[in-house]
Protein backbone atom coordinates (compact mmCIF):
# COMPACT_ATOMS: atom_id res chain seq x y z
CA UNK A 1 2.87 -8.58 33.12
CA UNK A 2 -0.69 -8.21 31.05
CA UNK A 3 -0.06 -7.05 27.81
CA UNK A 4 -2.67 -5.95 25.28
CA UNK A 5 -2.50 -4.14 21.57
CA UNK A 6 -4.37 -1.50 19.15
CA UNK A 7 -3.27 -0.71 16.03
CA UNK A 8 -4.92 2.79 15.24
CA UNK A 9 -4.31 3.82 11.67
CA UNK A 10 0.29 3.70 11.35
CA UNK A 11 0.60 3.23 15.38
CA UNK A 12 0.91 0.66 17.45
CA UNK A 13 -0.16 1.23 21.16
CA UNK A 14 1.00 -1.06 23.71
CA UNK A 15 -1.38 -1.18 27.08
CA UNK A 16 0.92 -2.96 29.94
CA UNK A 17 0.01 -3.98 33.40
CA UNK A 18 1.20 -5.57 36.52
CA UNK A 19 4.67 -5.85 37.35
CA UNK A 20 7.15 -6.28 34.55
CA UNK A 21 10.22 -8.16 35.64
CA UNK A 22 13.26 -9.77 34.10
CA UNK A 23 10.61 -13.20 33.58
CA UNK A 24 9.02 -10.95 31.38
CA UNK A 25 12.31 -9.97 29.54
CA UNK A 26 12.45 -11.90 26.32
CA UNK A 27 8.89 -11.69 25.62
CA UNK A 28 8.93 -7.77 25.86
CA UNK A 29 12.04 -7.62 23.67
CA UNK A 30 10.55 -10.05 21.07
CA UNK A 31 7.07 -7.73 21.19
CA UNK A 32 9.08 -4.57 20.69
CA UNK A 33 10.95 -5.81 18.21
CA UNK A 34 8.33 -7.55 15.44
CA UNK A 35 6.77 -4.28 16.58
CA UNK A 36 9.70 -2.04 15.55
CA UNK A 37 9.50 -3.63 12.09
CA UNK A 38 6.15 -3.24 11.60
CA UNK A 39 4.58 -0.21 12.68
CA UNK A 40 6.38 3.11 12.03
CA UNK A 41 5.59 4.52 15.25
CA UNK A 42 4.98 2.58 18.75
CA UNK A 43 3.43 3.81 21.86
CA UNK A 44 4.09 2.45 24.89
CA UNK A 45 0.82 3.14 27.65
CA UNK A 46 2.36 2.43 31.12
CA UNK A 47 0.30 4.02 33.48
CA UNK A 48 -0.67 0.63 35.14
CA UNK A 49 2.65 -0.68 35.58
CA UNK A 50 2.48 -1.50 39.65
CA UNK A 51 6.56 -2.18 39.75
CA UNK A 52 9.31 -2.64 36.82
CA UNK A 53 12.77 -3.88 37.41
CA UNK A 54 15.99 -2.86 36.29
CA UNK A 55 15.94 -5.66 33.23
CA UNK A 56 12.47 -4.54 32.12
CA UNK A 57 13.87 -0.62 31.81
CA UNK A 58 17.25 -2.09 29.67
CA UNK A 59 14.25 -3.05 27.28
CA UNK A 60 11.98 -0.17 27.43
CA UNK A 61 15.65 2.51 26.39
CA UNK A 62 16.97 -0.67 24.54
CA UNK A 63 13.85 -0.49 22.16
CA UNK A 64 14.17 3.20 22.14
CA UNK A 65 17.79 3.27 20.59
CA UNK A 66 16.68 0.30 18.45
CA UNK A 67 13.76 2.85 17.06
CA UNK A 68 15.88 5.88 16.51
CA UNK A 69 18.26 3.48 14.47
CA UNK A 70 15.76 2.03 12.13
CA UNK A 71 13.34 5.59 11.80
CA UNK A 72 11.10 4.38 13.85
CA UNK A 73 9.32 6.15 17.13
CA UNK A 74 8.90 4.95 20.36
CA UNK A 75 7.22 7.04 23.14
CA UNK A 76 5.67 6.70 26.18
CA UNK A 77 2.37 8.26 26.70
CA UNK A 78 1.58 7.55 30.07
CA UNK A 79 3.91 6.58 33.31
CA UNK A 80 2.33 5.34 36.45
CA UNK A 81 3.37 6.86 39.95
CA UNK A 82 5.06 3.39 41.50
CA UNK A 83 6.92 3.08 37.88
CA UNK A 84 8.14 6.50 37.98
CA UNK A 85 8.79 6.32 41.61
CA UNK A 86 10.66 3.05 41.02
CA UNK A 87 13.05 5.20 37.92
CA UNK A 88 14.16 8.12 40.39
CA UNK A 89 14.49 5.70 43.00
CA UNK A 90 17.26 3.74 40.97
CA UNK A 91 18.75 7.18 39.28
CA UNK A 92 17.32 5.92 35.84
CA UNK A 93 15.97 8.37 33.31
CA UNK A 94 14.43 7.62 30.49
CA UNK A 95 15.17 9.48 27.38
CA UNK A 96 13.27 12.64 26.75
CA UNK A 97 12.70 11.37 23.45
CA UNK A 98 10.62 8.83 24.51
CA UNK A 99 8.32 10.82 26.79
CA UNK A 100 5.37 11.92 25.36
């Protein structure tokens, strides 16, 4: 997993690539989170996500509960075709809240 930051004015957009597996776990969660308690509103660009396992999503709608809870938002502005392949595949959906 590459993964690269802007801050644009009170957001926080993250750009991530590659696959995203359960290696990448804790260092996703950790990202999220100091994210979460900085920036009042996170996007999450994932249109060049090439595969994502099942530990990788528990973050992605973990983070999204975790943002609710504290006022925060977390969306996702951009999905690729393999990542959203990979979600109906495995009957996961993400929350609509998070879809941008």
């Amino acid at each position: 997993m590459n993964l690269r930051n802007e801050k644009i004015k009170d957001r926080t957009i993250f750009i991530l690539d590659g696959d995203i597996t359960i290696y990448d776990a804790v260092s996703l969660r950790n990202t999220l989170l100091e994210a979460l308690d900085t920036s009042p509103a996170i996007e999450l660009n994932l249109a060049d996500v090439t595969d994502c396992d099942i530990t990788a999503l528990q973050i992605l709608v973990a983070a999204g509960k975790t943002a609710e809870k504290n006022k925060r938002r977390l969306s996702i502005t951009d999905c690729s075709d393999s990542l959203a392949a990979k979600m109906r595949q495995i009957g996961f959906d993400m929350p609509a809240a998070m879809l941008q």
